[in-house]
N, C-alpha and C. Protein backbone atom coordinates (compact mmCIF):
# COMPACT_ATOMS: atom_id res chain seq x y z
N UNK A 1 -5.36 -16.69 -9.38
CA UNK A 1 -5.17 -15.34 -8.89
C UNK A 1 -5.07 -15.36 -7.37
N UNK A 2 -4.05 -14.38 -6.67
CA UNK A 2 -4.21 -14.51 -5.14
C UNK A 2 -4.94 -14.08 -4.66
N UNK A 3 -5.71 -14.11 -3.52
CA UNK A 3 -6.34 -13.36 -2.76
C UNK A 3 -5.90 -12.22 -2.15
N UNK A 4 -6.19 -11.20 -2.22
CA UNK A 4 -6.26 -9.56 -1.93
C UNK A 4 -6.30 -9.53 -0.26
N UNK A 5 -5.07 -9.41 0.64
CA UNK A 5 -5.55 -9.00 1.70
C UNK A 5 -6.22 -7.96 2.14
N UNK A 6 -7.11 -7.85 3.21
CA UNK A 6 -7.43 -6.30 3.82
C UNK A 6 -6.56 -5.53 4.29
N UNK A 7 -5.43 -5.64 4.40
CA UNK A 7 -4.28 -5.10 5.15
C UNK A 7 -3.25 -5.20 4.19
N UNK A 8 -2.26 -4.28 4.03
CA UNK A 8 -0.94 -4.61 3.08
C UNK A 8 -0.09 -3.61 3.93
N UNK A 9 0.99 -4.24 4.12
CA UNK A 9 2.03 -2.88 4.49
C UNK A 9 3.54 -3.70 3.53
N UNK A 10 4.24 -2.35 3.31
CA UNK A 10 5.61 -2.58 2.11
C UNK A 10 6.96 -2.81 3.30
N UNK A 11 6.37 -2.56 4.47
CA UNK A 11 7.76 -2.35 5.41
C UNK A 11 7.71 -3.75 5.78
N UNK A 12 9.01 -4.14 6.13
CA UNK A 12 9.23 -5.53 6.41
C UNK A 12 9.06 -5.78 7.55
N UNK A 13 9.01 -4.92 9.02
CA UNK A 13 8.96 -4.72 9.93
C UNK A 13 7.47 -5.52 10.29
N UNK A 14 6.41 -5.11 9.38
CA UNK A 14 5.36 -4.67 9.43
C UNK A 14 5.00 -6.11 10.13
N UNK A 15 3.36 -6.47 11.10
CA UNK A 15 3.12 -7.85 10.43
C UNK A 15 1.90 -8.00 9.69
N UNK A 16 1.76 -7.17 8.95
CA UNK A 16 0.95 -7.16 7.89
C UNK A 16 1.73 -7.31 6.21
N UNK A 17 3.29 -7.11 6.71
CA UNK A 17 4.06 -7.18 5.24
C UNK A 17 3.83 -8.68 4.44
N UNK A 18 3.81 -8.89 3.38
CA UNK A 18 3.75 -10.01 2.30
C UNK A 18 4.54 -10.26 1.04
N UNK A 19 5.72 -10.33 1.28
CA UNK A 19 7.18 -10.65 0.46
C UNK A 19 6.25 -10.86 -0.70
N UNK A 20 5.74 -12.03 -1.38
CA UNK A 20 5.67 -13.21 -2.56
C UNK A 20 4.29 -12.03 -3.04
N UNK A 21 3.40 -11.45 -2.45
CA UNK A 21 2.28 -10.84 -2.48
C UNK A 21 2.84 -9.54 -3.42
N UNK A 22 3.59 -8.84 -2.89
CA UNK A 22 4.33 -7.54 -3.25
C UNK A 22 5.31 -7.61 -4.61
N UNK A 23 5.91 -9.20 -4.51
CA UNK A 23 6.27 -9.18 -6.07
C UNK A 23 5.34 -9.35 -6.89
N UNK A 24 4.41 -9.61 -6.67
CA UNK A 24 3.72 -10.06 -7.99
C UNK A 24 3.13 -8.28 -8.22
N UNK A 25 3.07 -7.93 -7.49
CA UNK A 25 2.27 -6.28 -7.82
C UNK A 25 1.27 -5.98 -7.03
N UNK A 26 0.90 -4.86 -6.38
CA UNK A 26 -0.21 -4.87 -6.38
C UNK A 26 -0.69 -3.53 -6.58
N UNK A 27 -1.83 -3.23 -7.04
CA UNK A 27 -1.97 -1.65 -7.79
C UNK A 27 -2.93 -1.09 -6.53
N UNK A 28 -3.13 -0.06 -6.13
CA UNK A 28 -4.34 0.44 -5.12
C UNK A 28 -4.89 1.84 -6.04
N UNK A 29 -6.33 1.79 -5.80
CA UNK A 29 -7.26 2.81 -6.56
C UNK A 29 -7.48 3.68 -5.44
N UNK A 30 -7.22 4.96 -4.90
CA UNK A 30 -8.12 5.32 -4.27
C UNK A 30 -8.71 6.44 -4.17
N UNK A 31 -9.82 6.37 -4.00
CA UNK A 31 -10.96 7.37 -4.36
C UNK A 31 -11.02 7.03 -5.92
N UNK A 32 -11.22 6.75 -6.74
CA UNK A 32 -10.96 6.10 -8.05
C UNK A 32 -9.57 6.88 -8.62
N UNK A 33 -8.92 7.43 -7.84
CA UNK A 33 -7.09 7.27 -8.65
C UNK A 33 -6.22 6.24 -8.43
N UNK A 34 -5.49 6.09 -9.37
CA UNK A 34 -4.30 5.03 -9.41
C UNK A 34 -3.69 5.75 -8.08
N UNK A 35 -2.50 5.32 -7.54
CA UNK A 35 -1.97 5.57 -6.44
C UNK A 35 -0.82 5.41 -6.78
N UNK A 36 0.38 5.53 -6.50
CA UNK A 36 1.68 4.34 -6.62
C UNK A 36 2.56 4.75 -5.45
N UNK A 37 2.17 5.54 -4.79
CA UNK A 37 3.43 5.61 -3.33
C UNK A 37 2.57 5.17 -2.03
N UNK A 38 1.67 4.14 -2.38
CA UNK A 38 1.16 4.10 -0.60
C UNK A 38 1.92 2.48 0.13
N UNK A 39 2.07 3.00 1.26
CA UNK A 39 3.02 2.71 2.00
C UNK A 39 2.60 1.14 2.46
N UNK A 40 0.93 1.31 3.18
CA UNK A 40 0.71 0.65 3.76
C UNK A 40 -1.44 0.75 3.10
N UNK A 41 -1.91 -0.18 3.11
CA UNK A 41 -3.25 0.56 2.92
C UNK A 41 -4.31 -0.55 3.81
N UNK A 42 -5.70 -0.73 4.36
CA UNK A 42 -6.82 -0.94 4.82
C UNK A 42 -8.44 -1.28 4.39
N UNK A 43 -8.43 -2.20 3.24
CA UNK A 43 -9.73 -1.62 2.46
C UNK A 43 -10.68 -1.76 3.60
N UNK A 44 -10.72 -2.84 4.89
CA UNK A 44 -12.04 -2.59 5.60
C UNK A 44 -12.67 -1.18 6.23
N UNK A 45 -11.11 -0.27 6.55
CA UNK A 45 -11.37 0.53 7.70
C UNK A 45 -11.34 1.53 6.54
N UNK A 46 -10.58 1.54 5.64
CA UNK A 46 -11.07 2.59 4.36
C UNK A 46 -10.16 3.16 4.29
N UNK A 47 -8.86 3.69 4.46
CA UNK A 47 -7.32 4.24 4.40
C UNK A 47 -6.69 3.16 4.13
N UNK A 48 -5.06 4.94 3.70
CA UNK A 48 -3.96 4.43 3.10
C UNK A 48 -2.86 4.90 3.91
N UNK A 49 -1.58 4.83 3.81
CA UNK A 49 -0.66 5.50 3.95
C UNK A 49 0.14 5.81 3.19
N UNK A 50 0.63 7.02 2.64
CA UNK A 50 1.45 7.86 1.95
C UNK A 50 2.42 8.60 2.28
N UNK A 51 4.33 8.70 1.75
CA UNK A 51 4.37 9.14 2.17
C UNK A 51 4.49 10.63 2.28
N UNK A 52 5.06 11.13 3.43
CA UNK A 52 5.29 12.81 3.44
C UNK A 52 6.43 13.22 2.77
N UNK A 53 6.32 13.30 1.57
CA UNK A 53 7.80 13.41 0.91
C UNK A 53 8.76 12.70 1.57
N UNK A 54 10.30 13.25 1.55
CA UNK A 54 11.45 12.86 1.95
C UNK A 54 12.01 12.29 3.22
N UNK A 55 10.89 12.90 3.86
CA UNK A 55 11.28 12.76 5.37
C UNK A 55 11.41 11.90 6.16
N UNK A 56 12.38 11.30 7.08
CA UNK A 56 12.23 10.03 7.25
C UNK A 56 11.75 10.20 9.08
N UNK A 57 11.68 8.77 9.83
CA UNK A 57 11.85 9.08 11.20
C UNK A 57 13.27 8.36 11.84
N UNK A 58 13.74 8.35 12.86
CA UNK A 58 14.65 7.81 13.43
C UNK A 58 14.96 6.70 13.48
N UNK A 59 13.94 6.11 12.70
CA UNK A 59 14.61 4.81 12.32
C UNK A 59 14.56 4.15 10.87
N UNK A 60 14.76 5.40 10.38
CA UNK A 60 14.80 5.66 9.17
C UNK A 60 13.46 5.50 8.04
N UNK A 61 12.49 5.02 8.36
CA UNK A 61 11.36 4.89 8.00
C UNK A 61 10.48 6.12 7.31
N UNK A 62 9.90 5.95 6.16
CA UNK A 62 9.44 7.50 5.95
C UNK A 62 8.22 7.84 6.87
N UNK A 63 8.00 9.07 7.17
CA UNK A 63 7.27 9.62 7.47
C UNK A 63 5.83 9.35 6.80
N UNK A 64 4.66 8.75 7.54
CA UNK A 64 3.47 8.70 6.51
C UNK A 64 2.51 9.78 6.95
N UNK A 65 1.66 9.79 5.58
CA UNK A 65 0.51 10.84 6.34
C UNK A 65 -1.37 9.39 6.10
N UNK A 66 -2.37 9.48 7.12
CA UNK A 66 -3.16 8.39 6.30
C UNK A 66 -4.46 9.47 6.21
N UNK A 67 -4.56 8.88 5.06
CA UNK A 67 -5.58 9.44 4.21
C UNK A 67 -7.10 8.54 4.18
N UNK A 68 -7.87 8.75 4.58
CA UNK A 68 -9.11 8.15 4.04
C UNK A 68 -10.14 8.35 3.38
N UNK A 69 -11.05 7.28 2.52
CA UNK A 69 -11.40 7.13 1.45
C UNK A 69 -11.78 5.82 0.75
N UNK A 70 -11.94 5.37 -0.39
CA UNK A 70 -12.20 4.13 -0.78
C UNK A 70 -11.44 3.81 -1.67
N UNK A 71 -10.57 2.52 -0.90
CA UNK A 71 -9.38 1.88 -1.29
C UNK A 71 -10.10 0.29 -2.08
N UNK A 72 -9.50 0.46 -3.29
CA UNK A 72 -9.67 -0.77 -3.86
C UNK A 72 -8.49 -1.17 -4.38
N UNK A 73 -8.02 -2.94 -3.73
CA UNK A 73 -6.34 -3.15 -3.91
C UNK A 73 -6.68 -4.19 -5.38
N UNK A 74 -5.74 -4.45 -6.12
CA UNK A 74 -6.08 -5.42 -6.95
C UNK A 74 -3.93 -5.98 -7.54
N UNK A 75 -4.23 -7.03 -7.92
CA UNK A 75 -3.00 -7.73 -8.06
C UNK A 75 -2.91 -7.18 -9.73
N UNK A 76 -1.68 -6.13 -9.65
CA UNK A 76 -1.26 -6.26 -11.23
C UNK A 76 -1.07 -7.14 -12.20
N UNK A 77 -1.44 -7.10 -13.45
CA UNK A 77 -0.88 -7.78 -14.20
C UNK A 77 0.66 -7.53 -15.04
N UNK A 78 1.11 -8.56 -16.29
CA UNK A 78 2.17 -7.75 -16.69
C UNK A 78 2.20 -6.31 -17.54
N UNK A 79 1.17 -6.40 -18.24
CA UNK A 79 1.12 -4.97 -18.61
C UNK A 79 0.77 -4.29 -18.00
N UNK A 80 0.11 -4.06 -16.85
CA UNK A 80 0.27 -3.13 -15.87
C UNK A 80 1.53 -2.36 -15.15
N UNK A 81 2.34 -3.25 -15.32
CA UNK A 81 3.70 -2.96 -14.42
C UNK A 81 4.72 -1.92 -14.67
């Protein structure tokens, strides 16, 4: 099983992004709900990022809003997916 970073971001930009990490899945709980649109998430500092609907910014990127709370990341399996 891989190890769970503290940091995840989906943007490639990011340098927290993780290509090989992101295919395999990874599910985030937070506050004990499933999640499935966060952007970017933090389990040390305790936030996520989500985004603001549609909206993007100028460089085309969506708009996030961060939310905090208690983030628990875990690597999907296949029936999870």
């Amino acid at each position: 099983m891989s190890e769970i970073p503290d940091r995840l971001s989906v943007n490639p930009s990011s340098p927290f992004h993780n290509e090989d990490l992101l295919k395999q899945g990874v599910g985030i709980r937070f506050n004990g709900v499933e999640k499935t649109n966060v952007e970017e998430y933090c389990i040390s500092e305790g936030w996520i990022r989500v985004a603001a609907g549609k909206a993007l910014d100028r460089a085309g990127n969506p708009i996030t809003i961060k939310l905090k709370g208690t983030v628990e990341a875990y690597v999907q399996t296949s029936a999870e997916k």
